[in-house]
N, C-alpha and C. Protein backbone atom coordinates (compact mmCIF):
# COMPACT_ATOMS: atom_id res chain seq x y z
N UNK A 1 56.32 -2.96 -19.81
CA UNK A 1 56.64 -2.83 -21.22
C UNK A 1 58.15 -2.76 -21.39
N UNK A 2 58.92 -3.49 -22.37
CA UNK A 2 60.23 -3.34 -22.47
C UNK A 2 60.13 -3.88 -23.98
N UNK A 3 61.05 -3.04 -24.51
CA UNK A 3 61.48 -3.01 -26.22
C UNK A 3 63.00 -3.06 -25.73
N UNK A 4 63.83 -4.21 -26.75
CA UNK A 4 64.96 -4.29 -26.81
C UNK A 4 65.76 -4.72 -28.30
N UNK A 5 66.35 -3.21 -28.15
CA UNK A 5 67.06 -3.18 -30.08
C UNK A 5 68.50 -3.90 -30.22
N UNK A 6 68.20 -4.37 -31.34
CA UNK A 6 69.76 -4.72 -31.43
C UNK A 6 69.92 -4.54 -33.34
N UNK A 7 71.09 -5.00 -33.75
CA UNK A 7 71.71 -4.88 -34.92
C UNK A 7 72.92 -3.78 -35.44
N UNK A 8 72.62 -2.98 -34.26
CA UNK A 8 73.90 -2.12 -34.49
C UNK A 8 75.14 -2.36 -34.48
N UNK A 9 75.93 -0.91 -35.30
CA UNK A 9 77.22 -1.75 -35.49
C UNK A 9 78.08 -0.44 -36.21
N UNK A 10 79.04 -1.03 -36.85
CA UNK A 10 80.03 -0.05 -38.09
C UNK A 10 79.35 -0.59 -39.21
N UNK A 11 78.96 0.01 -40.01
CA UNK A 11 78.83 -0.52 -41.23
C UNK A 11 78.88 0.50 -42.64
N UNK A 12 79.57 0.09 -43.41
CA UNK A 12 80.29 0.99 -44.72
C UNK A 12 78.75 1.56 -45.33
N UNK A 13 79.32 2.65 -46.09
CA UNK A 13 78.57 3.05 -46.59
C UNK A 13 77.83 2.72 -48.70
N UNK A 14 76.85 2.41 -48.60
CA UNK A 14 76.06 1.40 -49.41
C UNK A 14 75.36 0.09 -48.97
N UNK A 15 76.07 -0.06 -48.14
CA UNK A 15 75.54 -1.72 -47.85
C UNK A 15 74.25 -1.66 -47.04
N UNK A 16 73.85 -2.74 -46.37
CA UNK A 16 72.71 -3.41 -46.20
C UNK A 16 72.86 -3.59 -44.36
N UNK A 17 71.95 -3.30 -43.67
CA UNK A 17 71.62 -3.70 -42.51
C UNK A 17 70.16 -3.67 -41.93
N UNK A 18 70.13 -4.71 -41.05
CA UNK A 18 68.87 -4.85 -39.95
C UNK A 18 68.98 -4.38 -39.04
N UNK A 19 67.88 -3.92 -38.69
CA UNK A 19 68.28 -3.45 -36.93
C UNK A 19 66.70 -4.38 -36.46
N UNK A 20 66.60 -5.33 -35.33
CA UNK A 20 65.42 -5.50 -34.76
C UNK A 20 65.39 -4.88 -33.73
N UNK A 21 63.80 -5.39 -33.07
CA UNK A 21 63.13 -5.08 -31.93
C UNK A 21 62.53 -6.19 -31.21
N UNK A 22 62.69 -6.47 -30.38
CA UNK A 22 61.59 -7.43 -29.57
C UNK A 22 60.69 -6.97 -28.82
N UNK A 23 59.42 -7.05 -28.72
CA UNK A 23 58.70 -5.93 -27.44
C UNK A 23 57.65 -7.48 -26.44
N UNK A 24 57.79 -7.12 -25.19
CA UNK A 24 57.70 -7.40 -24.08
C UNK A 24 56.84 -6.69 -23.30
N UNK A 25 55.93 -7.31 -22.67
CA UNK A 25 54.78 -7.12 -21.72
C UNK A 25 53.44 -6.35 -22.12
N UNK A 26 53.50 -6.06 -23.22
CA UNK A 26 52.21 -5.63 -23.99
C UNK A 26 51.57 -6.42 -25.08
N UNK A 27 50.39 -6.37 -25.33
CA UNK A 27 49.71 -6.97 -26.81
C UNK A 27 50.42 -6.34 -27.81
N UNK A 28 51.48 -6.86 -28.66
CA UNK A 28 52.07 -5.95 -29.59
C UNK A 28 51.36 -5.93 -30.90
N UNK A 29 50.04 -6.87 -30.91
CA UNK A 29 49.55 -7.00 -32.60
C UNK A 29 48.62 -5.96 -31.73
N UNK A 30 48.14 -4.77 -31.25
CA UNK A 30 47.44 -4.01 -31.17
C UNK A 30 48.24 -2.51 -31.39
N UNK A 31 49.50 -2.49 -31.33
CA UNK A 31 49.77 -1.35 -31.36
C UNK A 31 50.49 -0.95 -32.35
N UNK A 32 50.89 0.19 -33.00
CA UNK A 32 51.77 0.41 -34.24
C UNK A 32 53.02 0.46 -33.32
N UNK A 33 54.24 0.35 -34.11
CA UNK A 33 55.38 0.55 -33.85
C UNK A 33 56.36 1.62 -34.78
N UNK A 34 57.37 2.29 -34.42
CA UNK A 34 58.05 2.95 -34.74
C UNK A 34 58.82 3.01 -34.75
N UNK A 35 60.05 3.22 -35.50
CA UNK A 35 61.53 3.85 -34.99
C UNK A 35 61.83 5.03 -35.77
N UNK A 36 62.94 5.71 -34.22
CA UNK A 36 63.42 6.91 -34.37
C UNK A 36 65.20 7.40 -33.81
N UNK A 37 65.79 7.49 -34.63
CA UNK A 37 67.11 8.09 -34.15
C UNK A 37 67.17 9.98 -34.07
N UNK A 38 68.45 9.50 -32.97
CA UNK A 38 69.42 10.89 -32.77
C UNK A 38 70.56 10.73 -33.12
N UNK A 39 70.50 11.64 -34.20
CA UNK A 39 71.91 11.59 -34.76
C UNK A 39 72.97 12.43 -33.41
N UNK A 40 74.54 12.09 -33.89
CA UNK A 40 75.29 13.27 -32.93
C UNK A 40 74.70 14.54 -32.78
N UNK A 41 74.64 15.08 -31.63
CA UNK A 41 74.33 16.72 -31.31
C UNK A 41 73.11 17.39 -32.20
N UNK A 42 72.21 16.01 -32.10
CA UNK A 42 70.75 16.50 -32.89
C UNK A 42 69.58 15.74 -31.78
N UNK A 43 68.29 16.48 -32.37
CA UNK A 43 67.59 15.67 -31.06
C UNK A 43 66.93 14.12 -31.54
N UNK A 44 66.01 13.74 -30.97
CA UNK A 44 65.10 12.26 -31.48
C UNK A 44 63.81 12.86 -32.82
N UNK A 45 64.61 12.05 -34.03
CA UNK A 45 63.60 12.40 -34.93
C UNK A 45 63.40 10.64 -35.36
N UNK A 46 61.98 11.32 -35.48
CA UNK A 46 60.97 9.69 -36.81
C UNK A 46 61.40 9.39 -37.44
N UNK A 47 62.10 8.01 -37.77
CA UNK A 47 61.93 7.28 -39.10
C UNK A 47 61.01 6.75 -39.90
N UNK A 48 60.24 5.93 -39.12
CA UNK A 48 59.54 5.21 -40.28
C UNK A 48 58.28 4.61 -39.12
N UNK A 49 57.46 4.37 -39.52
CA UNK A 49 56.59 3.46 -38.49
C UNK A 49 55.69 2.64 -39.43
N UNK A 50 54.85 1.78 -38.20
CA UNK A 50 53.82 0.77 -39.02
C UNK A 50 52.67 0.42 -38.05
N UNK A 51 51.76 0.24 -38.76
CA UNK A 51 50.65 -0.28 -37.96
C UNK A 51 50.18 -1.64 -37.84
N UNK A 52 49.64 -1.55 -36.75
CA UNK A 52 49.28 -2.98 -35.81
C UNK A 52 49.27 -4.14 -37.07
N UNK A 53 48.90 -4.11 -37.89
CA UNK A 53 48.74 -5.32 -38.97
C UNK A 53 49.60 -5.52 -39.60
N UNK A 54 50.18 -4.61 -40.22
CA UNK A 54 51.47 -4.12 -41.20
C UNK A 54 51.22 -3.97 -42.35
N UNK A 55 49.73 -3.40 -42.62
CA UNK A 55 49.26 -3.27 -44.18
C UNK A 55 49.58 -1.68 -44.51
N UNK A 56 50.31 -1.33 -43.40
CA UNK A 56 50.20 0.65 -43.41
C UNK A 56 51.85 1.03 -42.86
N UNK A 57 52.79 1.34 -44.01
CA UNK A 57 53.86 1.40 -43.43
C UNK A 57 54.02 3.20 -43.66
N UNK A 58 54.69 3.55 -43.02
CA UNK A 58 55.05 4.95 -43.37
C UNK A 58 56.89 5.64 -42.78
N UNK A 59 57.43 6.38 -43.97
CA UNK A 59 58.85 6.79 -44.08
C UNK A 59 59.12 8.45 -43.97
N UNK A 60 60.00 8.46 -43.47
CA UNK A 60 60.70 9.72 -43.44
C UNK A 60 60.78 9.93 -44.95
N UNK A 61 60.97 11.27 -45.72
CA UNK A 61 61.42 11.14 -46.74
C UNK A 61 62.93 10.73 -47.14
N UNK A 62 63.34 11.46 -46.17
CA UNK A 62 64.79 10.93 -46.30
C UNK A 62 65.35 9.61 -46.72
N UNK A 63 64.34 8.53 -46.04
CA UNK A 63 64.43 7.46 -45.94
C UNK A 63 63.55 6.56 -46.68
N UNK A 64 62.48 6.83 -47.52
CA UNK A 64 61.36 6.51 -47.53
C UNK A 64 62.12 5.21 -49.44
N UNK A 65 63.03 5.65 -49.45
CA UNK A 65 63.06 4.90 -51.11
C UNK A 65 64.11 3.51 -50.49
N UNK A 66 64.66 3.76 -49.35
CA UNK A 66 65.80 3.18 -49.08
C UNK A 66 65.44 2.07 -47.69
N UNK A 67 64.27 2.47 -46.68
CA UNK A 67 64.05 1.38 -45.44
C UNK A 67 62.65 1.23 -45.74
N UNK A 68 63.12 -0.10 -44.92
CA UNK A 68 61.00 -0.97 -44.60
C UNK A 68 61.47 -1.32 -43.21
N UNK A 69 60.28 -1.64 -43.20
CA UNK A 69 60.28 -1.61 -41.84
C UNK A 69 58.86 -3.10 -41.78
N UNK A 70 59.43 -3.66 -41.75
CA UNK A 70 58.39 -5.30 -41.80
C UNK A 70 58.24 -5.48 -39.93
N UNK A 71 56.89 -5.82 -39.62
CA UNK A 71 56.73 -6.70 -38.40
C UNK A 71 56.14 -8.34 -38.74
N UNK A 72 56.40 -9.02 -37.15
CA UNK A 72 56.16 -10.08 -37.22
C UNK A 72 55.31 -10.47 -35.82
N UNK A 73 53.87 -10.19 -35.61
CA UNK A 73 53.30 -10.36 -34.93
C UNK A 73 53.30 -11.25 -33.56
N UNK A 74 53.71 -12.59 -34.58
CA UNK A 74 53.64 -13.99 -33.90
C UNK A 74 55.06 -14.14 -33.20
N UNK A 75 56.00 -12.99 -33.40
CA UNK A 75 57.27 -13.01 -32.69
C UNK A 75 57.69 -12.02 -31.75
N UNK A 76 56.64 -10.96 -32.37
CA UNK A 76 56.57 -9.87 -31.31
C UNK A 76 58.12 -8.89 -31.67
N UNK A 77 58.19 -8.95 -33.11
CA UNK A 77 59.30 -8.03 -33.30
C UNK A 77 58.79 -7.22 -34.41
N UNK A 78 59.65 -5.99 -34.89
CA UNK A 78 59.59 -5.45 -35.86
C UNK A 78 61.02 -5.04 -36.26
N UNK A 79 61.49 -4.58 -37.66
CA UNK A 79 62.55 -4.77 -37.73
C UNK A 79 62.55 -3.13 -38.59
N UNK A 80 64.11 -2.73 -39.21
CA UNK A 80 64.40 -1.58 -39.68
C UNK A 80 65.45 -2.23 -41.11
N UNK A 81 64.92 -2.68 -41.96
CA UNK A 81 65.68 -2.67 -43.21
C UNK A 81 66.10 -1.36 -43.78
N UNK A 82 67.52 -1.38 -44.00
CA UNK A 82 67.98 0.08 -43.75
C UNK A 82 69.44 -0.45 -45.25
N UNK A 83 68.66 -0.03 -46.29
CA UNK A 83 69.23 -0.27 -47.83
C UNK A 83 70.08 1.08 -47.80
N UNK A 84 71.67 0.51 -49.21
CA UNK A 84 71.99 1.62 -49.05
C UNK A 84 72.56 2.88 -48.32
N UNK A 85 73.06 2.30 -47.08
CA UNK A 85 73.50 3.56 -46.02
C UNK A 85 73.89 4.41 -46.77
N UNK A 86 73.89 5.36 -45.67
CA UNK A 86 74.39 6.67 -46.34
C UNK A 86 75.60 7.09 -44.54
N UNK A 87 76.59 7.76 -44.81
CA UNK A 87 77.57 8.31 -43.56
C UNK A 87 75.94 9.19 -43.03
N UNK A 88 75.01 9.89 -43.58
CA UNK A 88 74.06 10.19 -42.17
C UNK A 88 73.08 9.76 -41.71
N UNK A 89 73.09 8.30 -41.97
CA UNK A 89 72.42 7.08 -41.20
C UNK A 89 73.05 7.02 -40.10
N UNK A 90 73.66 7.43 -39.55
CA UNK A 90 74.74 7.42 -38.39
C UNK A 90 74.10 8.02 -37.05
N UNK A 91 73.68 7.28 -36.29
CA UNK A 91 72.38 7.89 -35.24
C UNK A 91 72.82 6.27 -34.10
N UNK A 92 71.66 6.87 -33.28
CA UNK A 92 71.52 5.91 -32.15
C UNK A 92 69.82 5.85 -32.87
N UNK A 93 69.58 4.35 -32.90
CA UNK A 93 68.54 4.24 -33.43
C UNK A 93 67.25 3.11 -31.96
N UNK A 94 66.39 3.87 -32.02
CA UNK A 94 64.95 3.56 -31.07
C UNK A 94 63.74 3.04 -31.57
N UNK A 95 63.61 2.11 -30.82
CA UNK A 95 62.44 1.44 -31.45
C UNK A 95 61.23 2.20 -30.21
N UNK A 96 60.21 1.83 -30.82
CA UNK A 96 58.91 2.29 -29.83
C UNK A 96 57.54 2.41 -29.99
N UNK A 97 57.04 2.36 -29.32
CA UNK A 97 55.38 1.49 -29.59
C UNK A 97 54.55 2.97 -28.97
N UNK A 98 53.66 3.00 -29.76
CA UNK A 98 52.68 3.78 -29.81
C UNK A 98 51.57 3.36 -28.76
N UNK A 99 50.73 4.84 -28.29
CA UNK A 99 49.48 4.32 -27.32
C UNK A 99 48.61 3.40 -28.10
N UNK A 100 48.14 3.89 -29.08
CA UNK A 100 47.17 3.61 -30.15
C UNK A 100 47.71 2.60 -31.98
N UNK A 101 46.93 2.55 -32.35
CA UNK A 101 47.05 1.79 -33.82
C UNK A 101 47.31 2.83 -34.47
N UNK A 102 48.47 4.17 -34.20
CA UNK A 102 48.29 5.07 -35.38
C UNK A 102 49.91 5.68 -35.11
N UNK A 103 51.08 5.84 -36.41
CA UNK A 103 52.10 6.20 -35.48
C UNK A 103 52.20 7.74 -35.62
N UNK A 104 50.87 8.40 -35.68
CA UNK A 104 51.00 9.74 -35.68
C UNK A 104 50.75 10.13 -34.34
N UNK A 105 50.26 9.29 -33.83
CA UNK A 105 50.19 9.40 -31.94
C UNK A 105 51.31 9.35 -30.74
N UNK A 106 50.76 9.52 -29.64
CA UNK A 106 52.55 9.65 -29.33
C UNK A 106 53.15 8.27 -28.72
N UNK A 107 54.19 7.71 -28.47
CA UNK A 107 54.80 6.28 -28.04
C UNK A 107 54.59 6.32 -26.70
N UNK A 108 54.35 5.79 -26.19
CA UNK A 108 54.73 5.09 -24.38
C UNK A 108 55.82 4.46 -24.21
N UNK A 109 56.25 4.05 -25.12
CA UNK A 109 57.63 3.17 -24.64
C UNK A 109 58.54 3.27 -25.40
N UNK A 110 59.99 3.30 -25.14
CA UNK A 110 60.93 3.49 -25.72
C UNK A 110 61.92 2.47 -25.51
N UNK A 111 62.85 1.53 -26.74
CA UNK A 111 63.94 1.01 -26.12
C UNK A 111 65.52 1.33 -25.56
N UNK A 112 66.13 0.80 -25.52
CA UNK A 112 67.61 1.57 -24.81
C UNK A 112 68.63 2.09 -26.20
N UNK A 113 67.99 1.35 -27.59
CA UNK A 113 68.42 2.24 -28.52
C UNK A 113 69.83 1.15 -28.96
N UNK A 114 70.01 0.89 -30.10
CA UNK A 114 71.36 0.52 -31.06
C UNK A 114 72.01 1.38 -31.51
N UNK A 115 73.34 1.23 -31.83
CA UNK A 115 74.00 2.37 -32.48
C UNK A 115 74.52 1.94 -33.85
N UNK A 116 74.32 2.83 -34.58
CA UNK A 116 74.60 2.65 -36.43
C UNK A 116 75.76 3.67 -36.42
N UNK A 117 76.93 3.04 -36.92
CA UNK A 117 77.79 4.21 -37.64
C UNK A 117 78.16 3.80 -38.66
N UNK A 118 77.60 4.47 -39.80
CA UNK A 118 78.14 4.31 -41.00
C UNK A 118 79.36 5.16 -41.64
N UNK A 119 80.23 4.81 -41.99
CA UNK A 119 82.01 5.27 -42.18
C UNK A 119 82.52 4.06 -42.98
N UNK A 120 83.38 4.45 -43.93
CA UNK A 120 84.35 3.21 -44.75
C UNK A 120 85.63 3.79 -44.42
């Protein structure tokens, strides 16, 4: 199994970014996916996740008016539309796939993580 994130970067605060995922060596239309950052000198918290189909998305509140989180089966990615930054969007951000079709369950896999810093 290997998940590999990218889209990170500097990016001002208001604007617009993607972050993807590619996932590798598993059936990925069977499993939900997730992402989760650590902000500086905080631990790994949930953002947002989705399930195996993508008819079931679910948000942090924090986050919940401002990211989606769309997959694409047939490409084997899922992505982090991330509207709006805010300076504490500012995390190392993880993508990661769940045992099961549910992202209240726990992940098996984790990727090596992008970094978001939002600052103008």
């Amino acid at each position: 199994v290997q998940l590999v994130e990218s889209g990170g970067g500097l990016a001002q605060p208001g604007r617009f970014l993607t972050l993807s995922c590619v996932a590798f060596g598993f059936t990925f239309s069977d499993k939900a996916m997730s992402w989760a950052c650590q902000a500086p000198g905080k631990g790994l918290e949930w953002v947002s996740g989705i399930k195996s189909g993508g008819s079931a998305t679910y948000h942090l509140d924090f986050v919940k008016d401002r990211f989606t989180i769309p997959r694409n089966n047939a490409k084997n990615t899922v992505h982090l539309h991330m509207n709006n930054l805010k300076p504490e969007d500012t995390a190392l951000y993880y993508c990661g796939s769940h045992n099961y079709d549910t992202v209240y369950g726990p992940v098996d896999a984790w990727g090596q993580g992008t970094l978001l810093t939002v600052s103008s």
